[in-house]
Protein backbone atom coordinates (compact mmCIF):
# COMPACT_ATOMS: atom_id res chain seq x y z
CA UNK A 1 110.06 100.94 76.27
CA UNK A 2 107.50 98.37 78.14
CA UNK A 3 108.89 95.75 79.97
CA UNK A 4 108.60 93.09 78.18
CA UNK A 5 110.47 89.92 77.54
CA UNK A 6 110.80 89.76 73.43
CA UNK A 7 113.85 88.33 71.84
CA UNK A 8 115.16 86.92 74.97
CA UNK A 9 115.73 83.96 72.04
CA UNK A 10 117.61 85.86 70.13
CA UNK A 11 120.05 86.54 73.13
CA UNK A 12 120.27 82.73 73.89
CA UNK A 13 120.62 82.25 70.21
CA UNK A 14 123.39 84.07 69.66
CA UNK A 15 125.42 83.66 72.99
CA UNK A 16 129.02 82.99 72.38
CA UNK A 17 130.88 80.47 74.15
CA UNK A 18 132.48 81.90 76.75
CA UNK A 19 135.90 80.18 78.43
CA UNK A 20 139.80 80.09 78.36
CA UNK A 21 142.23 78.24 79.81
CA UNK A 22 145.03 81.08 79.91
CA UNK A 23 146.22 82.51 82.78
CA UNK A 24 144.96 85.69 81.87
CA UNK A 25 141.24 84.29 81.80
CA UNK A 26 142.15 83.15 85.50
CA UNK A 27 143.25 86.50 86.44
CA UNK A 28 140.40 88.19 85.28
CA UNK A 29 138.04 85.58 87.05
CA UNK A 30 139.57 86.64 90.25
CA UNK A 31 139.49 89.57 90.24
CA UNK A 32 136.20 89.65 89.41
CA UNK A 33 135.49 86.85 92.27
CA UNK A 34 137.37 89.41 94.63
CA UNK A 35 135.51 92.48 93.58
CA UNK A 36 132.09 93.63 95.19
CA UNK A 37 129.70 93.15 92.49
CA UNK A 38 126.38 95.27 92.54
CA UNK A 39 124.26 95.44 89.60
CA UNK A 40 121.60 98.58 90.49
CA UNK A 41 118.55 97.28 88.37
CA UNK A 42 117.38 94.20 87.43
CA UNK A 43 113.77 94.03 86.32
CA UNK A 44 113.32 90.23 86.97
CA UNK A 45 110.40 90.72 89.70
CA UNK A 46 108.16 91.11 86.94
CA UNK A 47 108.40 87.59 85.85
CA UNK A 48 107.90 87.23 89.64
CA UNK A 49 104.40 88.39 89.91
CA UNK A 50 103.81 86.67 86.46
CA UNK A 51 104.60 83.40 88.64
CA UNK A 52 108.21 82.13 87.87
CA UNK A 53 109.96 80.76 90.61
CA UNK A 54 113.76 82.36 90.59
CA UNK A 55 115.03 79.68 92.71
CA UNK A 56 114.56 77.81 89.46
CA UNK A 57 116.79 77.03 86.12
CA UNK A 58 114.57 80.15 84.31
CA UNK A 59 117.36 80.09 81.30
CA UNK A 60 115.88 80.77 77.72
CA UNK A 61 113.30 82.29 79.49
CA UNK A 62 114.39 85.08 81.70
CA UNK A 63 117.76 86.78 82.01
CA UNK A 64 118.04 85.95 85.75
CA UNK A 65 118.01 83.16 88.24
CA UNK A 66 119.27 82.45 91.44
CA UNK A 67 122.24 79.73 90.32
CA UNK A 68 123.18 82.30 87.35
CA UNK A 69 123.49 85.33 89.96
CA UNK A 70 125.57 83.12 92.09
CA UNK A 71 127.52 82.18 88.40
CA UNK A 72 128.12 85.97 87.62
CA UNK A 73 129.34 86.65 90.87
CA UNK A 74 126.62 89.20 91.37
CA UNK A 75 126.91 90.15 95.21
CA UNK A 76 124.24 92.79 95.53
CA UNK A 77 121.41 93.50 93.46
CA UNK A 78 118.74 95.71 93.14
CA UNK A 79 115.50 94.71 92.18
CA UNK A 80 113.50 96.88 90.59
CA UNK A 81 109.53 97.46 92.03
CA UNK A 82 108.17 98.68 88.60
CA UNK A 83 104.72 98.81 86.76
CA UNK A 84 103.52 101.13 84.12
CA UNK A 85 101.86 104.29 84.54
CA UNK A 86 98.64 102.11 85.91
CA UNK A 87 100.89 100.87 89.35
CA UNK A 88 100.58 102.52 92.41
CA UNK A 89 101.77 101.89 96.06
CA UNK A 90 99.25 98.92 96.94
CA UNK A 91 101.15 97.06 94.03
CA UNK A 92 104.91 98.50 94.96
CA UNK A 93 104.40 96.51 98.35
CA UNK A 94 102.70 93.70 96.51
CA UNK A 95 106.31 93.23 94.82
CA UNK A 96 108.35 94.14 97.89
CA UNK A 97 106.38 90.99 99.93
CA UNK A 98 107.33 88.99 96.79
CA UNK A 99 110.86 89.62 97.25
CA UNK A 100 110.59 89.46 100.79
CA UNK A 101 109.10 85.56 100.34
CA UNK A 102 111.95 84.34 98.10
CA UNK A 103 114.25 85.96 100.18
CA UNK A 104 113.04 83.78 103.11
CA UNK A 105 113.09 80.57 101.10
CA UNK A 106 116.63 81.25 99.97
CA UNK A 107 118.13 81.94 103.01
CA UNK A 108 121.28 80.31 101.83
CA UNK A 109 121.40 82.40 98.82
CA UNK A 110 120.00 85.34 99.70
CA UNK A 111 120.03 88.27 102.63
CA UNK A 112 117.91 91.24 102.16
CA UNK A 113 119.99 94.39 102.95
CA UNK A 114 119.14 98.07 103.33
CA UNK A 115 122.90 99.65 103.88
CA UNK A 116 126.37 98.87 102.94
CA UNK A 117 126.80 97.07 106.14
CA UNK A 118 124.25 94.49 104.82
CA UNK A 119 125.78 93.89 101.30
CA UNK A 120 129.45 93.43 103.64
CA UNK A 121 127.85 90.60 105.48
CA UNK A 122 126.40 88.74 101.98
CA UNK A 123 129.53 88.85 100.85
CA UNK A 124 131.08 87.50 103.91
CA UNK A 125 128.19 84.77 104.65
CA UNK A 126 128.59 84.02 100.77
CA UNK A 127 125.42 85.29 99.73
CA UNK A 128 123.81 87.76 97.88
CA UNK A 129 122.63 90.68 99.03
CA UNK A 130 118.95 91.69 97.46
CA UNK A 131 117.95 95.25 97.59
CA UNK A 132 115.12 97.32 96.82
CA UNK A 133 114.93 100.35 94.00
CA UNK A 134 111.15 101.46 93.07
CA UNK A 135 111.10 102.50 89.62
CA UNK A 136 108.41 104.99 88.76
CA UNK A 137 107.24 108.22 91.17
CA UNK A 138 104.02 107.42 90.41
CA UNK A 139 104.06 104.25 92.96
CA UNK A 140 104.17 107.12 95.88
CA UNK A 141 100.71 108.22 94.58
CA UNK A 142 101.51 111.82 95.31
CA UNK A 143 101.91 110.95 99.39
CA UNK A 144 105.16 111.71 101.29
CA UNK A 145 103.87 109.51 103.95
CA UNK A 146 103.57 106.67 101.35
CA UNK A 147 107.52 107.61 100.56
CA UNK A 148 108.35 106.66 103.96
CA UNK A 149 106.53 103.43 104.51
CA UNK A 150 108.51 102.15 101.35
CA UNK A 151 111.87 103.66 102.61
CA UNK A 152 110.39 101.64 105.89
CA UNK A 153 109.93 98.41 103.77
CA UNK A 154 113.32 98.37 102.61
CA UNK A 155 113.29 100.49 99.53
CA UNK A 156 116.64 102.47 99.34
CA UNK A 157 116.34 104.07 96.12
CA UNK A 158 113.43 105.96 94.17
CA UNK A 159 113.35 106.45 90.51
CA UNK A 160 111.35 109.92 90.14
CA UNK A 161 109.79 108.93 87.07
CA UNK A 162 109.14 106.01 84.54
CA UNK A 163 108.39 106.64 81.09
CA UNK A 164 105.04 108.66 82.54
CA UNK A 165 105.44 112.01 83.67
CA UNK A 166 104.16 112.60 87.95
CA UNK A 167 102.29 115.92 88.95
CA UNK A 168 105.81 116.39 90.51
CA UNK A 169 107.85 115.65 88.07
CA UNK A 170 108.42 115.31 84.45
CA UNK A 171 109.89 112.21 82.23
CA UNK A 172 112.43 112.41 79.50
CA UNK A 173 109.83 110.60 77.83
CA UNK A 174 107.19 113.13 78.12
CA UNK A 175 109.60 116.30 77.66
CA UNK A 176 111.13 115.31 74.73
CA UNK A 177 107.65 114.25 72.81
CA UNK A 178 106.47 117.47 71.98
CA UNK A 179 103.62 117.77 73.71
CA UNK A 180 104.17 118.81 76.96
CA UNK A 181 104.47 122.65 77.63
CA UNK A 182 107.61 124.08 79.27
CA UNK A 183 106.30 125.04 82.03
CA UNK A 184 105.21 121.71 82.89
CA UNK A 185 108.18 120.42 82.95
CA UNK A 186 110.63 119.73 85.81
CA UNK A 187 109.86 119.22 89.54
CA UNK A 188 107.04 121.25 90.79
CA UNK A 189 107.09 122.67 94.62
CA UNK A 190 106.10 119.15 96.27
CA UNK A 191 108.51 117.63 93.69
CA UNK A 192 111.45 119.18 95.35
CA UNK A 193 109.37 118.30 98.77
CA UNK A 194 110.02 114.63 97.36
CA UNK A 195 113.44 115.05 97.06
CA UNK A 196 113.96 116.40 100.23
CA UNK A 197 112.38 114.02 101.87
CA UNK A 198 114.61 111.26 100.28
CA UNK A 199 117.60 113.28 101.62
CA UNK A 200 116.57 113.38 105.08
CA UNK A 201 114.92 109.61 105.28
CA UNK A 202 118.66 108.52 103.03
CA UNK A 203 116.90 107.32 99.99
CA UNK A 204 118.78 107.55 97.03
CA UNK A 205 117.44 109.96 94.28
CA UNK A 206 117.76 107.94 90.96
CA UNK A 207 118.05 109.64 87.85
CA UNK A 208 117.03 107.33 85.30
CA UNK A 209 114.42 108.29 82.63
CA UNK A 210 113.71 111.72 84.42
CA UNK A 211 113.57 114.67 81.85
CA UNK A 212 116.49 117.18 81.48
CA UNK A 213 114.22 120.14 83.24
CA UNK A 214 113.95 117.34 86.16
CA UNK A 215 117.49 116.52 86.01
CA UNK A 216 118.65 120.45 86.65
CA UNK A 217 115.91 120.79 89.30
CA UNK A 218 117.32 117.84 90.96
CA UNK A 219 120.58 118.43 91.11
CA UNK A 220 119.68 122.46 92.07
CA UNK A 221 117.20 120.93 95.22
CA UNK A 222 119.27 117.71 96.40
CA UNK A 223 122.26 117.78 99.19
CA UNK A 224 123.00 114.42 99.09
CA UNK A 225 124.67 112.33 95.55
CA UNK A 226 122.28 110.96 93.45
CA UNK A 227 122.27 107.91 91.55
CA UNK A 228 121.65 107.50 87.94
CA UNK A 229 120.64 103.71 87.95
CA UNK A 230 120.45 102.37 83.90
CA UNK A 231 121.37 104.99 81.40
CA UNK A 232 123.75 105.48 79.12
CA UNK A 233 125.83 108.42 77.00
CA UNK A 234 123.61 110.92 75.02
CA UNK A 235 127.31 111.75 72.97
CA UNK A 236 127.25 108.26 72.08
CA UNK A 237 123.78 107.58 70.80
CA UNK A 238 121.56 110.61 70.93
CA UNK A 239 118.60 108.80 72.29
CA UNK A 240 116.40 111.04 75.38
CA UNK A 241 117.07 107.74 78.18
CA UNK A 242 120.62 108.93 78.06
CA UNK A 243 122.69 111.57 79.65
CA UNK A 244 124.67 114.73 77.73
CA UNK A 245 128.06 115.63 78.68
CA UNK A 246 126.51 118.47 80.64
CA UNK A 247 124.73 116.26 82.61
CA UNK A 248 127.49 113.66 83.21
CA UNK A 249 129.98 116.59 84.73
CA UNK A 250 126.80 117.65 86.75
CA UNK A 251 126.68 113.66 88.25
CA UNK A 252 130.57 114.10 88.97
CA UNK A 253 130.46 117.44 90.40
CA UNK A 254 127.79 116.15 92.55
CA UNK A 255 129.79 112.88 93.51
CA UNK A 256 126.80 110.95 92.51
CA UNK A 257 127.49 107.98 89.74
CA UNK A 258 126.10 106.69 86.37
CA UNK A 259 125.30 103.15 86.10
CA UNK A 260 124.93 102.04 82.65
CA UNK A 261 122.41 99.87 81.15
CA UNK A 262 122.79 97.18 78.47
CA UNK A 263 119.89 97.72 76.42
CA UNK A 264 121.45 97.49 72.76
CA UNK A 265 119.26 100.45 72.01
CA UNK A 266 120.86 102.87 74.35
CA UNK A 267 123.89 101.79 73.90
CA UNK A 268 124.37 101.59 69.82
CA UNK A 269 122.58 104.05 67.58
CA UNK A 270 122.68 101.42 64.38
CA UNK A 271 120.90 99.01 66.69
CA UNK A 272 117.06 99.93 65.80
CA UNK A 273 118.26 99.96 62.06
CA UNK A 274 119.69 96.34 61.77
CA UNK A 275 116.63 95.32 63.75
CA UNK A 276 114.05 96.89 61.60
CA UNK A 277 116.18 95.69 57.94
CA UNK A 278 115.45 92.05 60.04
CA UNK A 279 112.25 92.18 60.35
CA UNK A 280 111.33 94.55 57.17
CA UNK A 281 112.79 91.21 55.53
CA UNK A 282 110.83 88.90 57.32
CA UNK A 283 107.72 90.56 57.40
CA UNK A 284 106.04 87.97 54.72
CA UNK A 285 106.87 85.26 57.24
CA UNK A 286 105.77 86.80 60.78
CA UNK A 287 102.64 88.32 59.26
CA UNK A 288 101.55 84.67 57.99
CA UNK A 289 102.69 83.31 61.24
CA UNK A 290 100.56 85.90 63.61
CA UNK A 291 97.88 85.54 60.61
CA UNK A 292 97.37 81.43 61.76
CA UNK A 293 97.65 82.93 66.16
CA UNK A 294 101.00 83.17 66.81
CA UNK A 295 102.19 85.46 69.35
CA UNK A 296 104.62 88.26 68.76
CA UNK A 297 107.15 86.76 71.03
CA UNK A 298 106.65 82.86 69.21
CA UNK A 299 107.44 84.45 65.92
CA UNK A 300 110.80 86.27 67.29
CA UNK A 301 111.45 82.58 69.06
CA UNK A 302 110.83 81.32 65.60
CA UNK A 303 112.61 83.86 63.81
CA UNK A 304 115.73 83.36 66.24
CA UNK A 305 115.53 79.71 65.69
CA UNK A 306 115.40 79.64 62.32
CA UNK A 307 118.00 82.78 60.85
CA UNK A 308 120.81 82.84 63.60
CA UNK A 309 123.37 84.06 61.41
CA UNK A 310 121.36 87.42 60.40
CA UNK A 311 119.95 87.49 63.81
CA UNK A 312 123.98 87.40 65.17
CA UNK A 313 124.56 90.41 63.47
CA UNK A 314 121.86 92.68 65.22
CA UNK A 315 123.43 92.79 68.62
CA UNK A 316 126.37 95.42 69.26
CA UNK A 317 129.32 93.90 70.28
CA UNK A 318 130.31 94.11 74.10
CA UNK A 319 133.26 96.54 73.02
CA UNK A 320 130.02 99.36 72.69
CA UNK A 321 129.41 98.91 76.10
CA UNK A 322 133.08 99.50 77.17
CA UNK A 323 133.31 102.40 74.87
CA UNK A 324 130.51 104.41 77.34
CA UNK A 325 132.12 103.56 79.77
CA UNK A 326 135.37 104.66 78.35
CA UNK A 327 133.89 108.61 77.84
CA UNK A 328 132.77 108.75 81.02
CA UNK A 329 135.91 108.00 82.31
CA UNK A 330 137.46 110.22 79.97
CA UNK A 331 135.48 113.30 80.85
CA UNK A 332 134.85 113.09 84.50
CA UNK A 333 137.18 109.99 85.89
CA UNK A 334 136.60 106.42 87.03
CA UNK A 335 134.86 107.51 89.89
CA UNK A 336 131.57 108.04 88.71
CA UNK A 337 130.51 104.81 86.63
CA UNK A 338 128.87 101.49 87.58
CA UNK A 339 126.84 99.01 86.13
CA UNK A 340 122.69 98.69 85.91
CA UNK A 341 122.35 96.13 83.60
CA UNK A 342 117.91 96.76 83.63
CA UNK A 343 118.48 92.64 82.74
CA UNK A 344 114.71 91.10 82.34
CA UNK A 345 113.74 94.74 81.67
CA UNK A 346 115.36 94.64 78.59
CA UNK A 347 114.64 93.27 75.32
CA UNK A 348 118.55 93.08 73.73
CA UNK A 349 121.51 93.11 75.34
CA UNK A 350 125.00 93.22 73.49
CA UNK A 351 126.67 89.64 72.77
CA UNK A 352 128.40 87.92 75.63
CA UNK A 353 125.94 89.18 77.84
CA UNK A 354 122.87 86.86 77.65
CA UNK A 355 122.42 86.99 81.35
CA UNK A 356 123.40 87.92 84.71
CA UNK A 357 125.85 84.87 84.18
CA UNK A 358 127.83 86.84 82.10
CA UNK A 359 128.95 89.76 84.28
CA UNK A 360 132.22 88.57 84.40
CA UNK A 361 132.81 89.29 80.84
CA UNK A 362 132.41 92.90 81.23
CA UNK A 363 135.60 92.68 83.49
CA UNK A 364 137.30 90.83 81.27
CA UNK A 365 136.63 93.35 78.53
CA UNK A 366 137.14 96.24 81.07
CA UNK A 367 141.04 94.59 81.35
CA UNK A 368 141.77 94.14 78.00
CA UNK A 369 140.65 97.68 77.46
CA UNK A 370 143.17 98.61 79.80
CA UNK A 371 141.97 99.46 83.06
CA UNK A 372 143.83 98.45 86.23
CA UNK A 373 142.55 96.31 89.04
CA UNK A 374 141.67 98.96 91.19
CA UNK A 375 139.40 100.43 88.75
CA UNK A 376 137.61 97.63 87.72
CA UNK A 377 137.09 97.12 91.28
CA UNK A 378 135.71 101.11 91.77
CA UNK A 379 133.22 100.48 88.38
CA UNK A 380 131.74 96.81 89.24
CA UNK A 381 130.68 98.01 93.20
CA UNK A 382 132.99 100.48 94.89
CA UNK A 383 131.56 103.87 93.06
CA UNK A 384 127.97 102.64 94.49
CA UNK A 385 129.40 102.01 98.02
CA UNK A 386 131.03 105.32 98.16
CA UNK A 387 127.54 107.25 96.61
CA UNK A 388 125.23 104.55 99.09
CA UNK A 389 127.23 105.43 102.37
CA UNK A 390 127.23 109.52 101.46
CA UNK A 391 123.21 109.05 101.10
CA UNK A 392 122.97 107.24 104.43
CA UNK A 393 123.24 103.75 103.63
């Protein structure tokens, strides 16, 4: 999946309203409001370094801005330092001064923190704390020394791999295409260097789009918890970004936790199918439209526009994100879930959940499903805290 921002019309499209004046919609805002929110990835430095100005009203054309994060009640949040396989570390720190500069002209909103002791103090000065995750290995360009000036910068979590494999370290990507050879795959000897490394400095050691050969080798090399930072439940839908049942129990055993991402695709496996029978039946239309210049993304803006009832029907319902969180629950316990919504990194996200604005929906949802206070509490921040203060943090 590139990060790109298609269909982000079809979200706004199709967001329902949200609002009640019950006193159950009450209680679930405060609890919410009295919970420690931390979203673990959020991909909205891209539109960054494209030039958009967070501090901004970015709706319709991002997922994030600074007034919605304050909306959602999003207290900490990682922002991903990402490129494609083409990044390295020059353009890592390129990413982390860019956060660095909007954290200084926010200083109202915004306090960037490297340990649990920082996010406490956002919460307390009433802002929110903005941490650093580098997605991709490959930004380290093969250099433990290059892994500690970004732990230096900031950067509390690594992601081992992207999509692209490392010399150190295979993808899911790459080991479930085929084409790579089995004994390619997992971490090689200055792999598991890496990971040691992260122990000792107290970088976390994310999990995300790492092959299952990496996975094992991880979990046999690290002696700290590791973080899985936006995937979802292979039983669910059997796509390679998500994890098995073996490898949730592994997390849990561990004491590391799962954060799951919102990407429709991950999360429901009829997702790619209503999507295609869309466009399959629109295909005459979009073809004639890109025919005369327009862009990909102006024809799904157009395409949003102009069928919003067929278009409503694509997105999974928020229940399907509940319902991953549910089996994790159900095999391992409460204790090892989270959220890493991968918002702006994403191209769908299930309805009610157009933007970070929305995060309070998934509590309300997490209530009516049944779960008490104190665990909504453990799955919107506290899991993280707990795994973040084991690592270090």
């Amino acid at each position: 999946m590139r990060k790109k921002h298609l269909y982000l019309s079809i979200s706004a499209a199709l967001g329902l309203a949200f609002g009640s004046h019950t006193l159950a919609a009450q209680d679930y805002r405060q609890i919410h409001q009295e919970a420690i929110l931390i979203d673990t990835h959020n991909d909205v430095l891209i539109s960054v370094m494209e030039g958009l100005d967070i501090s901004q009203d970015l709706r319709g054309r991002t997922h994030s801005d600074l007034a919605r994060f304050k909306e959602g009640g999003v207290d900490a949040q990682f922002f991903s330092v990402w490129s494609d396989e083409t990044g390295n570390f020059a353009y890592a720190m390129q990413q982390i001064d860019s956060l660095e500069a909007i954290v200084q002209r926010n200083p109202d909103k915004l306090l960037l923190a490297t340990n649990v002791a920082g996010i406490e103090q956002a919460v307390r000065e009433g802002k929110m704390a903005a941490l650093i995750g580098v997605e991709g290995g490959h930004m380290i360009d093969n250099d433990l020394q290059k892994l500690e000036q970004l732990y230096n910068r900031g950067t509390r979590y690594l992601t081992l791999t992207w999509n692209n494999s490392t010399p150190w370290a295979s993808s899911a990507a790459d080991e479930t295409s085929g084409k790579m050879p089995k004994s390619k795959q997992g971490l090689s000897k200055f792999g598991k260097q890496v990971v040691k490394r992260m122990n000792e400095l107290g970088m976390l050691v994310d999990l995300s789009h790492v092959g299952e050969q990496t996975f094992w080798d991880v979990m046999a090399t690290t002696k700290k918890p590791v973080l899985v930072s936006h995937s979802c439940v292979h039983q669910i839908n059997p796509v390679s970004r998500n994890l098995t049942d073996k490898q949730i129990k592994a997390v849990a055993r561990n004491g590391g936790v799962i954060h799951l991402n919102f990407f429709s695709d991950f999360l429901d496996s009829e997702f790619r199918t209503r999507l295609k029978n869309f466009t399959d039946t629109h295909k005459p239309e979009s073809d004639s439209l890109k025919a005369a210049g327009w862009s990909n993304d102006a024809v799904m803006d157009h395409l949003a526009e102009t069928y919003p009832a067929e278009v409503k029907h694509i997105r999974p319902p928020l229940s399907v994100l509940i319902d991953h969180v549910d089996h994790i629950v159900k095999l391992v316990g409460v204790d090892y879930v989270g959220l890493g919504s991968d918002f702006d990194g994403i191209t769908s996200a299930p309805q009610e959940l157009d933007g970070v604005q929305d995060f309070p929906n998934v509590t309300k949802a997490l209530l009516a499903r049944g779960y008490s206070e104190a665990d909504v509490k453990k799955i919107l921040g506290e899991n993280f805290l707990r795994v973040f203060r084991a690592n270090g943090g």
